[in-house]
Protein backbone atom coordinates (compact mmCIF):
# COMPACT_ATOMS: atom_id res chain seq x y z
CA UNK A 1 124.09 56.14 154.26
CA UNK A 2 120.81 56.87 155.13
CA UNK A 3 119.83 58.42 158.64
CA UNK A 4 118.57 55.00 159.99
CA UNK A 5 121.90 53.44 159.46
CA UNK A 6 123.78 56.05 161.25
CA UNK A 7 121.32 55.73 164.26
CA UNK A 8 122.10 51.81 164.34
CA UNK A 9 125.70 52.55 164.01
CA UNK A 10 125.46 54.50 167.14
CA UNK A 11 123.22 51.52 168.96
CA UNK A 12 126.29 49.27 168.69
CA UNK A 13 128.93 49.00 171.63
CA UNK A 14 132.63 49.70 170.73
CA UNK A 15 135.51 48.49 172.16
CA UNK A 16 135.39 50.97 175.28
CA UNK A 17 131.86 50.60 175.98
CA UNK A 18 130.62 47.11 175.56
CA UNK A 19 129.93 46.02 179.19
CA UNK A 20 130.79 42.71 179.27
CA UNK A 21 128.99 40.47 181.89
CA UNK A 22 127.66 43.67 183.18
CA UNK A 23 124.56 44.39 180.69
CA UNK A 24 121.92 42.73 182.39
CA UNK A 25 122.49 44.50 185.47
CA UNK A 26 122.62 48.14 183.56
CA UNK A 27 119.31 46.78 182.26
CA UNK A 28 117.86 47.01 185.65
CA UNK A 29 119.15 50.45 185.90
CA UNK A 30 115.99 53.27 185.50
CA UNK A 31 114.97 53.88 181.95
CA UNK A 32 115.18 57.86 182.69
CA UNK A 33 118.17 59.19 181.28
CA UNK A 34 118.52 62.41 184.08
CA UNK A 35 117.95 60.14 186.65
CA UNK A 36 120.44 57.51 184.92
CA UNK A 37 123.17 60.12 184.41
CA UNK A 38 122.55 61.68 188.59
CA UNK A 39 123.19 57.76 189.70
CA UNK A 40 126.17 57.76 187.33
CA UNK A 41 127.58 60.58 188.55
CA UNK A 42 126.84 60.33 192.25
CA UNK A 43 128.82 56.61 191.31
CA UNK A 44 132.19 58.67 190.79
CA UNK A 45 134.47 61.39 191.95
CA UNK A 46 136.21 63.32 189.25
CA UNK A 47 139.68 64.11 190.05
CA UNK A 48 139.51 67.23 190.53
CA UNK A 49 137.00 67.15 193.50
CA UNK A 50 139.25 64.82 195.09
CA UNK A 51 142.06 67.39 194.49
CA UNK A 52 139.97 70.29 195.57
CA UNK A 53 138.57 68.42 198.55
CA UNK A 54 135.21 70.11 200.03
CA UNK A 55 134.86 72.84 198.19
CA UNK A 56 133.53 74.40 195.15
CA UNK A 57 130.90 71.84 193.56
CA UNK A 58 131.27 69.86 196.24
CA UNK A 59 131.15 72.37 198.98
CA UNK A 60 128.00 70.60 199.84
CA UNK A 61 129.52 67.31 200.03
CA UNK A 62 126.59 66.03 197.44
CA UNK A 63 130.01 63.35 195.92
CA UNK A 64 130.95 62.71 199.73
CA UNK A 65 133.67 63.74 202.16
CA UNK A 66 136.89 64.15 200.69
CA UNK A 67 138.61 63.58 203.76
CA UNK A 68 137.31 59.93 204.01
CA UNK A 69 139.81 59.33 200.77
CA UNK A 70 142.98 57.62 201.59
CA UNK A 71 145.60 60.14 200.77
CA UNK A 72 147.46 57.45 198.49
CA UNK A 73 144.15 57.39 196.18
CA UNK A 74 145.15 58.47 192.61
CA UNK A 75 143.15 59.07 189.19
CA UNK A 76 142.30 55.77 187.94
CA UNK A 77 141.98 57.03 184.17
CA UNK A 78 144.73 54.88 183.56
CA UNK A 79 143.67 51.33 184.68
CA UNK A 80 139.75 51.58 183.89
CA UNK A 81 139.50 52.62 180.24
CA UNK A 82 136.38 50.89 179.29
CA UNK A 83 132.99 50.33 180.52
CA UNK A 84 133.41 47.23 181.36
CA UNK A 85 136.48 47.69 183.17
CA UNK A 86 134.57 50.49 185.52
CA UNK A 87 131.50 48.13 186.41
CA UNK A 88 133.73 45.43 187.34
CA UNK A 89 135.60 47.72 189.63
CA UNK A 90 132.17 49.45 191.09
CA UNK A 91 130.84 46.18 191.53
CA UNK A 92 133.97 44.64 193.26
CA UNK A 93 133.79 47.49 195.48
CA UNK A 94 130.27 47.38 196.53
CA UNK A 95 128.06 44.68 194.67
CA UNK A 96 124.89 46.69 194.66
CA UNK A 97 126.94 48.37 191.52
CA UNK A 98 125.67 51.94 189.94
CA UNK A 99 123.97 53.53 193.36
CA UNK A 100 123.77 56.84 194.69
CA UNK A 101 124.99 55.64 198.37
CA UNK A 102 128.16 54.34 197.80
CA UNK A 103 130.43 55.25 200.21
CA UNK A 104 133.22 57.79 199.54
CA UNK A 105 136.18 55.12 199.64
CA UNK A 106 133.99 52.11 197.24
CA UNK A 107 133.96 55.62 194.37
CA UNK A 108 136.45 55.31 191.43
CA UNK A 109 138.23 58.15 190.59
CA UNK A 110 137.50 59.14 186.96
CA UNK A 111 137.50 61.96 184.92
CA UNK A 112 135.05 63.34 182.00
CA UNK A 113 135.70 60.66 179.24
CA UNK A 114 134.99 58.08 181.43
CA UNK A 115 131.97 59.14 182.83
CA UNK A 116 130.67 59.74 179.14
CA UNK A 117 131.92 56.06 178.28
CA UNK A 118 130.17 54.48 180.94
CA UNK A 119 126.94 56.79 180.16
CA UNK A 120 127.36 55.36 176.76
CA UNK A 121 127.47 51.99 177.81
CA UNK A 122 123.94 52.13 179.20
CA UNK A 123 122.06 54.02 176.75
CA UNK A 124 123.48 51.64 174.28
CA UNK A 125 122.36 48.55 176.89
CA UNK A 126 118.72 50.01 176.92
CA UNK A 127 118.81 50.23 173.31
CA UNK A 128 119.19 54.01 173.10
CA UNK A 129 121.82 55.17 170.34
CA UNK A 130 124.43 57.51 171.93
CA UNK A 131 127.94 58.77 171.05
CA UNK A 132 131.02 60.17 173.05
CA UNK A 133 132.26 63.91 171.90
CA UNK A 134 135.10 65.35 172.49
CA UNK A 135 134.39 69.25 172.78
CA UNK A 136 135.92 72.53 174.61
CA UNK A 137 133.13 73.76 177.21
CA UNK A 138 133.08 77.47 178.34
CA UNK A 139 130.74 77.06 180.99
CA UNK A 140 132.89 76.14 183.69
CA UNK A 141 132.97 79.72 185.01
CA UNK A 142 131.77 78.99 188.69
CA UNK A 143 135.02 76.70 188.76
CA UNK A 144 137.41 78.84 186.76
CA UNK A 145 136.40 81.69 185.34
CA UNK A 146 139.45 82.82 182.90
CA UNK A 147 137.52 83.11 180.20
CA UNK A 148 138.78 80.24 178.53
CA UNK A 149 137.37 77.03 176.88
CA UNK A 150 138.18 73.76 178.66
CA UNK A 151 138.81 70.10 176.89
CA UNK A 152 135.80 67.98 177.73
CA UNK A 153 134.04 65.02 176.94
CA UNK A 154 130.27 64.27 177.07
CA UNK A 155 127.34 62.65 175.09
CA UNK A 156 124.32 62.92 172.81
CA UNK A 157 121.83 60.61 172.22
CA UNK A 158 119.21 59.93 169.34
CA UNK A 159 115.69 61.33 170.64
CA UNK A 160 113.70 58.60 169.09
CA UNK A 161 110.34 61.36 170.18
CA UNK A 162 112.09 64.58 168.79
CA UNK A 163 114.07 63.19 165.72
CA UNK A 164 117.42 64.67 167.10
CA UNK A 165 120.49 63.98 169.02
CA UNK A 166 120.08 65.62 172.79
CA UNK A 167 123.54 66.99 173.99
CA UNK A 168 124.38 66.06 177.37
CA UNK A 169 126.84 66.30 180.33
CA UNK A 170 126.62 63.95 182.80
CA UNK A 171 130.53 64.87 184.73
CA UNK A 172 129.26 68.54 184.29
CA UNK A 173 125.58 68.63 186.01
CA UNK A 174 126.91 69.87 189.32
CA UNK A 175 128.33 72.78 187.37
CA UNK A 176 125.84 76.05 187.75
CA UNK A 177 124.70 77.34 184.40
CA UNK A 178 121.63 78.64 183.05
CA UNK A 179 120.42 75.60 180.87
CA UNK A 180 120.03 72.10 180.83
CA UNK A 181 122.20 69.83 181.10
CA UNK A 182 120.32 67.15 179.80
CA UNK A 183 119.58 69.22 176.78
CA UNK A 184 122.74 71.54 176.05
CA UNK A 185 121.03 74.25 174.02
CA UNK A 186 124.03 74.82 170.55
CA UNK A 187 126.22 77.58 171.67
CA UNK A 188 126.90 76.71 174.80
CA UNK A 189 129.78 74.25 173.52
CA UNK A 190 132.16 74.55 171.24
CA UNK A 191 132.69 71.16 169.19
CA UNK A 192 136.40 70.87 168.50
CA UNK A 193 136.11 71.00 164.93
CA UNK A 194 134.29 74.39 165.32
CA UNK A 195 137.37 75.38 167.16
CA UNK A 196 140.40 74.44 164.88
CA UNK A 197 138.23 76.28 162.09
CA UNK A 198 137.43 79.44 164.17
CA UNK A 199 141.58 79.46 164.61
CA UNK A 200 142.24 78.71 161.48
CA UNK A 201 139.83 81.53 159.98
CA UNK A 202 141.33 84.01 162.55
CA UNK A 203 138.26 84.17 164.20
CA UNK A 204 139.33 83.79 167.51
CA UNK A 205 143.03 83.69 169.09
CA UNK A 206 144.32 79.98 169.98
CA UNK A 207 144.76 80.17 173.52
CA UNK A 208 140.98 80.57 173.94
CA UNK A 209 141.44 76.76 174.25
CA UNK A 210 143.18 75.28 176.90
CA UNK A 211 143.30 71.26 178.56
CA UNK A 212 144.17 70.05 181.36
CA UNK A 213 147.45 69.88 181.32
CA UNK A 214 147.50 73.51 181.70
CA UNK A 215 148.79 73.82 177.70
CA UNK A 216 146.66 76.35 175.23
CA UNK A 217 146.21 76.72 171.52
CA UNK A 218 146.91 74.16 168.84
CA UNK A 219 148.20 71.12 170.42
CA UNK A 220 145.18 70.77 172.67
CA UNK A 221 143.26 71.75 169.35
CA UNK A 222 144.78 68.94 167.82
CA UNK A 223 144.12 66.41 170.50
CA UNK A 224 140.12 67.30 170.66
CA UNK A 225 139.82 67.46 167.18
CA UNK A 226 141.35 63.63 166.82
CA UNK A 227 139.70 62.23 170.15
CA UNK A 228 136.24 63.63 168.37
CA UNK A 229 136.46 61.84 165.18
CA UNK A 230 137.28 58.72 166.79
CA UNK A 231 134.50 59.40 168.79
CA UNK A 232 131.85 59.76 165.81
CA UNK A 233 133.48 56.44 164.91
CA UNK A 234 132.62 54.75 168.16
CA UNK A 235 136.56 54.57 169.39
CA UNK A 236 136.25 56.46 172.37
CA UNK A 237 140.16 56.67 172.64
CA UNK A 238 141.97 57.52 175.46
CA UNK A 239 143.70 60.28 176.91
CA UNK A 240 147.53 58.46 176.63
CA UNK A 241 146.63 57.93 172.54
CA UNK A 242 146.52 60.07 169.65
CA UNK A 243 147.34 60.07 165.82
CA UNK A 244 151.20 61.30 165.33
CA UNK A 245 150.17 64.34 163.67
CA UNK A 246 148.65 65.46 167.09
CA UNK A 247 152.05 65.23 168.47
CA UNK A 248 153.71 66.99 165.86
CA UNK A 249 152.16 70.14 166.93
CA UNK A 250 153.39 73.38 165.34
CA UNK A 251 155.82 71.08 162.73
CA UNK A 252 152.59 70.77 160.81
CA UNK A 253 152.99 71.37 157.25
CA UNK A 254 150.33 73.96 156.04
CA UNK A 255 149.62 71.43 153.09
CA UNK A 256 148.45 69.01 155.82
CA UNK A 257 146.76 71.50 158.00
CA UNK A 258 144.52 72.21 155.15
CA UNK A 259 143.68 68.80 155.13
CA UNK A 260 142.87 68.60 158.76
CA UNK A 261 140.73 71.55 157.92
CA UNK A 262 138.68 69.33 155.51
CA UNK A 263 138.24 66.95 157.97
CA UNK A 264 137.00 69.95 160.62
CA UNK A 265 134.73 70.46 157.80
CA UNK A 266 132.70 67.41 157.39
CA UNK A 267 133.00 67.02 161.18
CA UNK A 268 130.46 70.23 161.77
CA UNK A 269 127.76 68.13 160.40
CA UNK A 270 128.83 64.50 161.01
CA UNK A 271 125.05 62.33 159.84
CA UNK A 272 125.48 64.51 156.58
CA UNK A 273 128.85 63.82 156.24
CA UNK A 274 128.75 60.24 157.86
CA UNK A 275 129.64 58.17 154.14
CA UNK A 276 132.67 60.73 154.09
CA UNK A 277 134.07 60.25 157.26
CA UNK A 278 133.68 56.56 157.40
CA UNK A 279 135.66 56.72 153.99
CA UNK A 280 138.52 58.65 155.56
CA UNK A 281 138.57 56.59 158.82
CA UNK A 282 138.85 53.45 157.01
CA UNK A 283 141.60 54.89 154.56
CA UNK A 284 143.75 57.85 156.24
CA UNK A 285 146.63 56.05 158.72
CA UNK A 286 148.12 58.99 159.60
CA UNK A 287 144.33 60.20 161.26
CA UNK A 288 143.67 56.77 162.79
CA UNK A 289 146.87 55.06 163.70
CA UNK A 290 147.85 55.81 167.28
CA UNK A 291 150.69 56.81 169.19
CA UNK A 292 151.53 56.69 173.00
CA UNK A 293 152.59 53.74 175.13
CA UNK A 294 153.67 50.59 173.64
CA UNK A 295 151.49 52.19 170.26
């Protein structure tokens, strides 16, 4: 598959972020992606700025006052797993939609994958090709600094101008770092397949890696790793699904962690590797078939 092929693949909506009735409103969204991704974000709290109330990135207040919440609000992760899901709820609650004034109480609660879903969405709307990944960022270190590197989700998009995908992290701009993020320099991440390899080559001890449900090593591993390469095949999954093998954990035969190394493999360069993967998606059950809920 040639590199024009992969770019349209990444132009079409999936399941999670087709929009529904909502495209020809994102279309009257601003074409710039930073100032796209700040109206996003100031759209949203993330649950753990609700939890942490008026402090730390939001010392300032910049997502609103926390105290203005009801104190029965919850995540929403749950009920709003796709784009379209999230504009119909942002528009029920305010029907101006995506602004940067919403009041605190009209703000879902949402969390990383959504944000990066939604982002999606609109790139895709405007015509731009984007994709979800599911990495491990380090960079959270004016939020918790224990030297770990914690489960994320964000985006890159096709640079029609540069001929490359720009990594970016809408849920993390508040975050204070020494880079862009609108243009996460390579290093700064570390893509999950990068991860289970680094383990699995000794190069680094397990627990480096940690979600956030407070567990380390290979299950989370696991987890990233699977929610990524659904990701490069537009199937931005969510956080309650995952192949069985995921949940098998440290029961993993080594004959099939080898194979899951393969996959890591052709996963560090995924347009090279694209005809591969596609292959292995459309063929391998026991890397695409889900568990979790009524799955």
């Amino acid at each position: 598959m040639d590199n024009k092929e992969i770019i349209e693949f990444y132009k079409q909506y999936s399941l999670f972020t087709f929009p529904g009735c909502y495209k020809e409103k994102l279309l009257e969204l601003p074409d710039d992606i930073k100032e796209i991704g700040r109206i996003v974000r100031s759209s949203l709290i993330h649950r753990t700025t609700l939890r942490d109330g008026n402090t730390g990135t939001n010392a300032d207040k910049k997502y609103g006052d926390m105290t203005k919440i009801p104190w029965h609000q919850q995540c929403q992760d749950d009920y709003l797993v796709t784009a379209s899901a999230m504009l119909a709820e942002l528009f029920r609650k305010d029907s101006r939609g995506l602004l940067k004034d919403r009041k605190e109480i009209d703000k879902p609660i949402l969390t990383c994958r959504f944000i990066a879903v939604l982002m999606a969405s609109i790139l895709k709307t405007k015509g731009i090709p984007c994709r979800v990944r599911s990495i491990f960022a380090p960079y959270f270190t004016d939020y918790v600094d224990d030297g770990k590197s914690h489960d994320h989700w964000i985006n890159q998009y096709w640079s029609e101008n540069e001929s490359r995908w720009l990594t970016i992290d809408v849920d993390g701009m508040s975050h204070k770092t020494d880079f862009d993020f609108f243009d996460i320099p390579d290093g700064k991440f570390d893509f999950s397949a990068d991860a289970w390899l680094a383990v699995r080559e000794g190069k680094i001890d397990e627990n480096h890696f940690h979600n956030a449900n407070g567990m380390n090593g290979t299950y989370p591993m696991l987890w990233e790793l699977f929610y990524d390469f659904h990701c490069l095949m537009n199937s931005e999954i969510t956080y309650l699904h995952t192949p069985k093998l995921a949940l098998l954990n440290n029961s993993i035969a080594e004959e099939t962690k080898k194979e899951i190394d393969e996959l890591a493999r052709l996963m560090q360069n995924p347009d090279k590797n694209f005809e591969t993967l596609k292959r292995i998606w459309e063929t391998k059950k026991e890397l695409r078939l889900l568990k979790g809920g009524l799955l």
